[in-house]
Protein backbone atom coordinates (compact mmCIF):
# COMPACT_ATOMS: atom_id res chain seq x y z
CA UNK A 1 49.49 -78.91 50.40
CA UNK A 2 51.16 -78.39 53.89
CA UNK A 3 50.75 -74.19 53.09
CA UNK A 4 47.52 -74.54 52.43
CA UNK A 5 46.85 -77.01 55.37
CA UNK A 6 48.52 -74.23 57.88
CA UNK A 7 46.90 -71.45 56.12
CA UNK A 8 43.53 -73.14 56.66
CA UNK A 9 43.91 -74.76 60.11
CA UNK A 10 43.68 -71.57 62.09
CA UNK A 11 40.61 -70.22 60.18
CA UNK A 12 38.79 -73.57 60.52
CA UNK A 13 39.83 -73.70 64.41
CA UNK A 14 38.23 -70.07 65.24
CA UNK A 15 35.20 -70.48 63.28
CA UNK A 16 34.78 -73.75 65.38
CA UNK A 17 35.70 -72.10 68.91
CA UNK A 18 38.83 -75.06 68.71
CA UNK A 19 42.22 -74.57 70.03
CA UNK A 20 45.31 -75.68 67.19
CA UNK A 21 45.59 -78.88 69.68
CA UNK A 22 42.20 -79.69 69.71
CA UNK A 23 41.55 -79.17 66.03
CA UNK A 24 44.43 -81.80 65.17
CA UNK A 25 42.65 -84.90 67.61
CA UNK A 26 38.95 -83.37 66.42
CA UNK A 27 39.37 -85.82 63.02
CA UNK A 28 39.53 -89.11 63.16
CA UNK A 29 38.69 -92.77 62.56
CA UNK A 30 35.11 -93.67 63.73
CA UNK A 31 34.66 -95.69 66.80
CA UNK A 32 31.51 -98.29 66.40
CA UNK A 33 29.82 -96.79 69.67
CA UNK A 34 29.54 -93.55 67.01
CA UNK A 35 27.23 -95.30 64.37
CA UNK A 36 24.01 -93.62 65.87
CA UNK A 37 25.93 -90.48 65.73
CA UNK A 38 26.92 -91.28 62.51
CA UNK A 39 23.41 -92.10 61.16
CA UNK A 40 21.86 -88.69 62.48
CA UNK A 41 24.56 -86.90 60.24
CA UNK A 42 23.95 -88.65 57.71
CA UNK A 43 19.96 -88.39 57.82
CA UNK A 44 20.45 -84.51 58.25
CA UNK A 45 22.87 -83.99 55.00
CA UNK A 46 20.47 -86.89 53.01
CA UNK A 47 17.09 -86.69 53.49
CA UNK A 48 15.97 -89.25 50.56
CA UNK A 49 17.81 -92.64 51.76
CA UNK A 50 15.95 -95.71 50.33
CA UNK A 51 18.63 -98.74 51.93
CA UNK A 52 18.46 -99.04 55.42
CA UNK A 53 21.46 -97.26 56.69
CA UNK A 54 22.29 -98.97 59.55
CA UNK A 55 23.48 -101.89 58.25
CA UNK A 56 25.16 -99.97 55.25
CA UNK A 57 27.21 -98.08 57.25
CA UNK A 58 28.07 -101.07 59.33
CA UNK A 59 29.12 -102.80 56.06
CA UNK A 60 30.70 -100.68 53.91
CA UNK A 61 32.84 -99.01 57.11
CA UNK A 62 33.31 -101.31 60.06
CA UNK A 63 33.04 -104.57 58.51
CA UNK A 64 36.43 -104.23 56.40
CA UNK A 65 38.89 -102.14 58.60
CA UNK A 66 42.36 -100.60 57.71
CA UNK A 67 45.03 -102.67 58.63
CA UNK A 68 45.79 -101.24 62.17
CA UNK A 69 42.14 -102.26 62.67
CA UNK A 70 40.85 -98.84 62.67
CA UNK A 71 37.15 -97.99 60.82
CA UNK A 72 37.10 -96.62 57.29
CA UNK A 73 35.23 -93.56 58.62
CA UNK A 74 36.96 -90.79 59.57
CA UNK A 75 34.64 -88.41 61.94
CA UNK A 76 35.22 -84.29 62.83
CA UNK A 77 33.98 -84.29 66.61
CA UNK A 78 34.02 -81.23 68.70
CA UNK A 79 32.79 -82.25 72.60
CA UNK A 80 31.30 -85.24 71.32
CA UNK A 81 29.10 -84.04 68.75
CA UNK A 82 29.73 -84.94 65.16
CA UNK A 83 30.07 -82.13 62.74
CA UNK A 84 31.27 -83.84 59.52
CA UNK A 85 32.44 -86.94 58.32
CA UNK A 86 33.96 -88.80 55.38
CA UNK A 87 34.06 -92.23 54.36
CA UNK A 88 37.18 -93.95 52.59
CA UNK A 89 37.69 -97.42 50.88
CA UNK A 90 41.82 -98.90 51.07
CA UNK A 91 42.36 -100.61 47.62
CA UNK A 92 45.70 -101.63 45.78
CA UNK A 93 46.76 -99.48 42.66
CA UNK A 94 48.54 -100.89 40.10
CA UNK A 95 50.81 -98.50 38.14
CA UNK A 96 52.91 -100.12 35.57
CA UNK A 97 52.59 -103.36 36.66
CA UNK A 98 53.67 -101.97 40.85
CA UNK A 99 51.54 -101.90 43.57
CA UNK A 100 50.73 -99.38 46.15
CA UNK A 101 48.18 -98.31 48.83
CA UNK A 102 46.07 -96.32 47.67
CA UNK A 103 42.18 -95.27 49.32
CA UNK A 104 39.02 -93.83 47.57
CA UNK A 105 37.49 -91.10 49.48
CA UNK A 106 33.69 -91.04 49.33
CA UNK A 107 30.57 -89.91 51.46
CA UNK A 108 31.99 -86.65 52.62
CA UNK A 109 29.68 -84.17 54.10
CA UNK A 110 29.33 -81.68 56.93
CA UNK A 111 26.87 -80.66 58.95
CA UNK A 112 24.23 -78.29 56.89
CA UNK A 113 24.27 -75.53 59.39
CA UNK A 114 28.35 -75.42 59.53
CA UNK A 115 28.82 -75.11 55.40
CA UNK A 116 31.17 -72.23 54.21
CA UNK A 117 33.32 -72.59 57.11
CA UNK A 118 35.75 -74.57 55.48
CA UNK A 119 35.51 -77.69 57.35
CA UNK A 120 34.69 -80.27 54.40
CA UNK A 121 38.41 -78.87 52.56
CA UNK A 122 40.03 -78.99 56.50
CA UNK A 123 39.52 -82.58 56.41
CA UNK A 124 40.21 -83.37 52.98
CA UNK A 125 43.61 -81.93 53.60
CA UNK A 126 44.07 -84.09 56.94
CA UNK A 127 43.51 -87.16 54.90
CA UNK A 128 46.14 -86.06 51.99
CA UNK A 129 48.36 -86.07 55.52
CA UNK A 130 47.78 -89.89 55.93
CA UNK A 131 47.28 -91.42 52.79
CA UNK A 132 49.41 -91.39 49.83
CA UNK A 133 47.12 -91.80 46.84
CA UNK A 134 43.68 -90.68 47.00
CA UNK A 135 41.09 -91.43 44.25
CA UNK A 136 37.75 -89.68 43.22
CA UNK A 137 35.16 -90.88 40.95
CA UNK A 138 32.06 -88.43 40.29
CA UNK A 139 31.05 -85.45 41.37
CA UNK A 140 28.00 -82.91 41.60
CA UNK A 141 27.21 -79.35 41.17
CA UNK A 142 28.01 -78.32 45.19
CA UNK A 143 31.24 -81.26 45.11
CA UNK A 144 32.65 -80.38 41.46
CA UNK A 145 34.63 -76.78 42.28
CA UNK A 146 35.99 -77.63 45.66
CA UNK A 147 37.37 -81.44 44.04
CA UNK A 148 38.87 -79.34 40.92
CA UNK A 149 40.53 -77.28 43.63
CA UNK A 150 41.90 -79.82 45.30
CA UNK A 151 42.79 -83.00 42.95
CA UNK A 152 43.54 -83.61 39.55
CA UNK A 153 40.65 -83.85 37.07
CA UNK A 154 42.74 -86.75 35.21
CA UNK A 155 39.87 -88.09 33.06
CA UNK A 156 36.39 -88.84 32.35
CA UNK A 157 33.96 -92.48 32.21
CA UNK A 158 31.94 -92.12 29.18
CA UNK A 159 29.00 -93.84 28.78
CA UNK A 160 27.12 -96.33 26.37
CA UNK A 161 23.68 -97.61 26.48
CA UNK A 162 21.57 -100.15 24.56
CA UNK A 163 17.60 -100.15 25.04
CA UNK A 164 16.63 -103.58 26.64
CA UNK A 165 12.28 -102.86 26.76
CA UNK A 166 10.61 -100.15 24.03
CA UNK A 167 8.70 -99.31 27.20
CA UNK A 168 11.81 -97.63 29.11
CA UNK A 169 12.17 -95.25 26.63
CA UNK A 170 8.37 -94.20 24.83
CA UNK A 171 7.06 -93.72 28.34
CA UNK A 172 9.90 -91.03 28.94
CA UNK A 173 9.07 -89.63 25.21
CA UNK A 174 5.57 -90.02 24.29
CA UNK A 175 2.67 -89.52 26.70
CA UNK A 176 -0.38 -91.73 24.87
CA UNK A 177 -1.79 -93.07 28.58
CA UNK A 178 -2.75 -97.17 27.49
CA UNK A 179 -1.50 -96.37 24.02
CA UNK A 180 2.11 -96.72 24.78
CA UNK A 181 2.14 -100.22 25.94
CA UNK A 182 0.46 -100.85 22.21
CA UNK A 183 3.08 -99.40 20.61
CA UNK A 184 5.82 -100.74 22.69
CA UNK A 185 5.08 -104.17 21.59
CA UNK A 186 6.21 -104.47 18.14
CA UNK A 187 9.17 -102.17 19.40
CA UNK A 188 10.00 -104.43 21.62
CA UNK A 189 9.92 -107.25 18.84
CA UNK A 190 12.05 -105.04 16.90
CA UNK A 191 14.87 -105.14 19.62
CA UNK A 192 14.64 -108.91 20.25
CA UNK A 193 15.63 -109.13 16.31
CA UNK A 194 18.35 -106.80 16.52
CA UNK A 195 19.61 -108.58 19.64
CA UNK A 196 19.45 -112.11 17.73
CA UNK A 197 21.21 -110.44 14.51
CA UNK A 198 24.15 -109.25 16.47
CA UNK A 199 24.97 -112.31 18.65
CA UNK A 200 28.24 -113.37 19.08
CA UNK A 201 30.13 -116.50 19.08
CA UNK A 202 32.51 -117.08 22.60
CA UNK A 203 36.25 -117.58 21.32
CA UNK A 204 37.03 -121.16 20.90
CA UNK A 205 37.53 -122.93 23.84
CA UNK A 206 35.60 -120.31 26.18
CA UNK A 207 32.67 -121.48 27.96
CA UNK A 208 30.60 -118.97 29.84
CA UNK A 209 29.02 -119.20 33.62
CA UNK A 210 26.80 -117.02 35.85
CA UNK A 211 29.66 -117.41 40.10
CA UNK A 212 27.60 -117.16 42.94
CA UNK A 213 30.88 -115.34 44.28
CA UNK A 214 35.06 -114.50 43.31
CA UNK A 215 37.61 -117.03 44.03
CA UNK A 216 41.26 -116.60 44.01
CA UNK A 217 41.42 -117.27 40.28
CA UNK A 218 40.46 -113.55 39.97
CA UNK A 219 43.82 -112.53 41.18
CA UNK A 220 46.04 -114.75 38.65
CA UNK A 221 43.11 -112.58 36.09
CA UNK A 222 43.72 -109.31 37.80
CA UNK A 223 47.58 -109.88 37.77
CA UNK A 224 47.49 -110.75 34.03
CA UNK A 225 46.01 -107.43 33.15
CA UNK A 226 48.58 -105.08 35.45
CA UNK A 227 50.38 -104.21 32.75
CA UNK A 228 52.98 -101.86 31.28
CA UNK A 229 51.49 -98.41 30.48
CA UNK A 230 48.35 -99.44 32.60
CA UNK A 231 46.53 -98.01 35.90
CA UNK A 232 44.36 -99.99 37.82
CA UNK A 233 42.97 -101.21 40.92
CA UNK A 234 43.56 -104.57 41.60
CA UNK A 235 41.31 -107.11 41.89
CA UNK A 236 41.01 -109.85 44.79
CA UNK A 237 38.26 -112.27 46.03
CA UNK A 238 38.32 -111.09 49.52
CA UNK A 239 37.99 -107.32 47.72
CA UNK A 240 35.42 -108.30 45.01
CA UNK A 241 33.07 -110.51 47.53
CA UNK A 242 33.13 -107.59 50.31
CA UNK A 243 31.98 -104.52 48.25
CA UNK A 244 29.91 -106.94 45.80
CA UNK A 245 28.65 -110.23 46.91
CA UNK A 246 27.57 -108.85 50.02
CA UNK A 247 27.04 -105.65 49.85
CA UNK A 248 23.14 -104.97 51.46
CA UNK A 249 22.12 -102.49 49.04
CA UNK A 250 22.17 -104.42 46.02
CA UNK A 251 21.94 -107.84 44.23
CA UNK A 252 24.37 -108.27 41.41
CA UNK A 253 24.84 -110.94 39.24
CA UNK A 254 28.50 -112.09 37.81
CA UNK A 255 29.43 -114.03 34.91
CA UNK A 256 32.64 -115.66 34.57
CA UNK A 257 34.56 -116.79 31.08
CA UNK A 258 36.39 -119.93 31.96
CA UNK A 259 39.32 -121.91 29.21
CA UNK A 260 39.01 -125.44 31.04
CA UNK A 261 39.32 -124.24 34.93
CA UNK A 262 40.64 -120.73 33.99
CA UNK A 263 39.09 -117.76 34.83
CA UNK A 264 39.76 -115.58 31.56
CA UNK A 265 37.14 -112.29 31.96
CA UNK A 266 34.12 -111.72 34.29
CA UNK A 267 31.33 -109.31 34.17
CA UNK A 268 28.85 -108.25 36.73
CA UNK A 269 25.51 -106.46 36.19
CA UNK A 270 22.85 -105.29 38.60
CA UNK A 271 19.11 -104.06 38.14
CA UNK A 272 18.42 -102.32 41.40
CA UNK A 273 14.50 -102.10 41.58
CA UNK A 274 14.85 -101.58 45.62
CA UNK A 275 15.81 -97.58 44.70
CA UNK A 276 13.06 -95.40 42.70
CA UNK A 277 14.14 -97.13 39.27
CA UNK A 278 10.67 -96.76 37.01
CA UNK A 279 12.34 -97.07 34.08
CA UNK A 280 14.17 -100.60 35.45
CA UNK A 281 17.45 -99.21 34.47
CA UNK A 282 20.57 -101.67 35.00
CA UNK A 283 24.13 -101.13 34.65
CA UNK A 284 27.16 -102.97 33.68
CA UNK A 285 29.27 -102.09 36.26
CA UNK A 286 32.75 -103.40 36.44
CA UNK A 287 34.86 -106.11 34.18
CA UNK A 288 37.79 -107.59 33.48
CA UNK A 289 39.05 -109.63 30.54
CA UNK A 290 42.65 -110.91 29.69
CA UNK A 291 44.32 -109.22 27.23
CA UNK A 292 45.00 -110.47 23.77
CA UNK A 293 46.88 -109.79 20.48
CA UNK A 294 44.09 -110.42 18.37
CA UNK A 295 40.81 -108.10 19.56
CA UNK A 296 38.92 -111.29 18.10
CA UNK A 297 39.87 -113.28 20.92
CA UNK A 298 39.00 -111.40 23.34
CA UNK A 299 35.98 -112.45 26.01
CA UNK A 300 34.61 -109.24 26.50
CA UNK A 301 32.12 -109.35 23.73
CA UNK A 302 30.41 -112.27 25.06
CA UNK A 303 31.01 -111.42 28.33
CA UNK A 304 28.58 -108.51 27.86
CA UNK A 305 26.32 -110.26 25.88
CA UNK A 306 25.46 -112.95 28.78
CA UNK A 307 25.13 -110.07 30.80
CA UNK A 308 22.34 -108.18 28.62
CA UNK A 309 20.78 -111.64 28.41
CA UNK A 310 20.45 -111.75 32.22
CA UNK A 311 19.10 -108.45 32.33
CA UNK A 312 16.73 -108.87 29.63
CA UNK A 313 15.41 -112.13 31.92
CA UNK A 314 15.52 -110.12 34.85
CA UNK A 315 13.09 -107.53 33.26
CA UNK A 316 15.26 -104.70 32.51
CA UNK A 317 14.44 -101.60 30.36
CA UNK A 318 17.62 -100.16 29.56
CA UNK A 319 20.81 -100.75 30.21
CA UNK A 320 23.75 -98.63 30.52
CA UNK A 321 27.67 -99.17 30.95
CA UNK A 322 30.09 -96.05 32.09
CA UNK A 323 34.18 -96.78 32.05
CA UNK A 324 37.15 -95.45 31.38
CA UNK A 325 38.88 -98.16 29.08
CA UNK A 326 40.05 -97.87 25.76
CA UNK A 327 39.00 -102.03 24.61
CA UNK A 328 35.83 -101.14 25.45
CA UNK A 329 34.03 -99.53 22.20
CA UNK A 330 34.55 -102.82 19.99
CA UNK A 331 33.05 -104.82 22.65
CA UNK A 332 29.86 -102.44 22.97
CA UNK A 333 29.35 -101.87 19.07
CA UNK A 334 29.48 -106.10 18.46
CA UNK A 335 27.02 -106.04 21.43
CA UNK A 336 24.37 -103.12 20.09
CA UNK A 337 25.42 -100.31 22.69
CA UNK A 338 25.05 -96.45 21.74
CA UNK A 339 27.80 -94.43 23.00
CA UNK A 340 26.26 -91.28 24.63
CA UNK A 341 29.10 -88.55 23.79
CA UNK A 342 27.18 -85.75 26.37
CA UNK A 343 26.70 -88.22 28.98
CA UNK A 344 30.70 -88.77 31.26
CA UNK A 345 31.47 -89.04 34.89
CA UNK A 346 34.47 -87.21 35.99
CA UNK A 347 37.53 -89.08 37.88
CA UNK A 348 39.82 -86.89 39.95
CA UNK A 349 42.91 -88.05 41.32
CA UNK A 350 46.36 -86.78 43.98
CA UNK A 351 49.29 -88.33 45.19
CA UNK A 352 52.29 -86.69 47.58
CA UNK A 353 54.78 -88.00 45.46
CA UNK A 354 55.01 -85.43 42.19
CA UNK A 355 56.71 -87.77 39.78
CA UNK A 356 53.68 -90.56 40.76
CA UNK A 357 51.08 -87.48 40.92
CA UNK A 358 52.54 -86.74 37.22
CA UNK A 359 52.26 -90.27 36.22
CA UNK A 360 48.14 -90.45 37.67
CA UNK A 361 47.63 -87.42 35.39
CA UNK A 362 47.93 -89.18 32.71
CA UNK A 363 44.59 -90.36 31.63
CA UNK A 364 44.71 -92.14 28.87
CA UNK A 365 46.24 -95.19 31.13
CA UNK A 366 43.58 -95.58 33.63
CA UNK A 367 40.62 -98.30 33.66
CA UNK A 368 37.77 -97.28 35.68
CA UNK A 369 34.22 -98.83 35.69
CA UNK A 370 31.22 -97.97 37.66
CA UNK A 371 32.98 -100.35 39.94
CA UNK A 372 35.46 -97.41 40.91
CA UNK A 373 31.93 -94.96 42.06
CA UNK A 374 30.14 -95.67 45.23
CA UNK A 375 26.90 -95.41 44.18
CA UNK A 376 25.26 -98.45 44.83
């Protein structure tokens, strides 16, 4: 990494008109008398925002700060104007039951006119010079090549999906105008029966409730399931409540499966219908249930069922669930989900250390949910 960071630097630093000095103090953590700045970048790189981004950005970068108090936005300026950006997210891995720092990098872009110079790689690098651990879920066809380059393509969340509304899916297949709410009806009555055949019973003992928010329970949960031969960010109230609970540019709904006054799984679930969703399609999209010896005990199953419920009340057409987990499939098939074998979401990974980056490589150990993807 450090060749390819002085190999880079002075290419990056001419094609900028930037002395070596000036290069190195040109990226940096955001200051909040930036966010206008910031926003114009933004605007000119995505042109088809449907949140307001002002408060997003507030949010989801100054309102949780490192622990040095510094922003969660790291900005390339060259005499005051901003030329790229990239937005990061501090979490706590969990490998084999020990934690570490660790940050998600997300929301990197540079400024249209400056693409090709090298820039966005120039500042991945300066990050890999800070932080430890960096983690990358999802990609797209200009992103894809340059995070091969650059990570470790470790594994892949595959995806499952269950129709919720015979609606959501004719309309996308059949074009019969008025005709396709006619036949969508006894469709639909067809999937209310298949729902009610495949119910399932909570394990004895387990009771299940919709949290208006996390409490510290969730960490004696999380804590449970850092296990041996497992890699996973840890869950906390102060985490889950900050990039769920009250996060602007979505509503999601959590539901919690409780032995007496202990938390034992939760599920959350959202049906975003403030984004261009005419299909109303919702997601599972993050979990956690204690582990068991006997797969029959487990609190997933239900767990996902009282989720679909929700989303069936809520209106939903379809609902989908992406992870990396390997407890989930019995869970989905008891439940009535499809698992979509073209459809996966790549998850890249890098570390300093070798002997940790070896151990991240190995993807059969990780759980990921749509949790781990900034997308809503």
């Amino acid at each position: 990494m450090s060749r390819s960071f002085e190999r880079l630097s002075p290419y990056v630093g001419k094609a900028l008109g930037l002395s070596e000095d000036a290069l190195a103090q040109a990226y940096r953590p955001a200051r909040e008398s930036e966010i206008p700045q910031v926003l114009d970048l933004r605007r000119s790189v995505d042109h088809e925002m449907w949140w307001d981004d002002a408060s997003f950005v507030r949010w989801r970068y100054f309102s949780r700060r490192t622990e040095s108090g510094e922003s969660t936005y790291w900005v390339f300026v060259r005499d005051g104007e901003l030329l790229g950006a990239c937005g990061m997210e501090p979490v706590t891995l969990v490998v084999d039951g020990a934690a570490m720092p660790a940050v998600r990098t997300l929301d990197i872009m540079v400024r249209p006119d400056l693409d090709g110079l090298g820039l966005g790689v120039f500042m991945n690098l300066v990050l890999f010079r800070h932080f430890p651990i960096t983690l990358v879920t999802g990609s797209n066809t200009r992103s894809h090549a340059l995070l091969t380059r650059m990570f470790h393509h470790t594994t892949d969340l595959r995806f499952w999906k269950a129709p919720l509304r015979a609606r959501a899916v004719i309309d996308g297949k059949v074009k019969l105008g008025p005709m396709n709410r006619v036949v969508a009806r006894p469709a639909d009555l067809l999937l209310t029966i298949r729902r009610s055949l495949s119910r399932v019973s909570p394990p004895a003992g387990i009771s299940i409730r919709e949290m208006a928010e996390f409490d510290t329970r969730v960490v004696d949960l999380s804590q449970r399931c850092e296990l041996a031969g497992r890699v996973m960010v840890r869950r906390s109230d102060e985490y889950l409540n900050w990039r769920f609970v009250r996060n602007p540019r979505c509503q999601y709904r959590i539901f919690g499966a409780f032995a007496g006054d202990r938390l034992e799984g939760y599920l959350m679930t959202r049906l975003n219908l403030a984004r261009p969703n005419p299909r109303r399609e919702a997601e599972i999209v993050d979990w956690l249930a204690a582990p068991v010896s006997d797969p029959a005990t487990s609190v997933l199953p239900v767990l996902v069922q009282a989720g679909v419920d929700g989303l069936v009340d809520d209106g939903a057409g379809i609902v989908t669930c992406a992870a990396a987990a390997p407890d989930l499939s019995t869970a989905m098939e008891a439940t009535g989900f499809r698992f979509r074998s073209a459809e996966r979401l790549p998850f890249f990974v890098r570390a300093a250390d070798s002997a940790l980056h070896a151990r991240l490589c190995s993807g059969g150990d990780w759980f990921l949910t749509r949790g781990d993807l900034d997308v809503e």
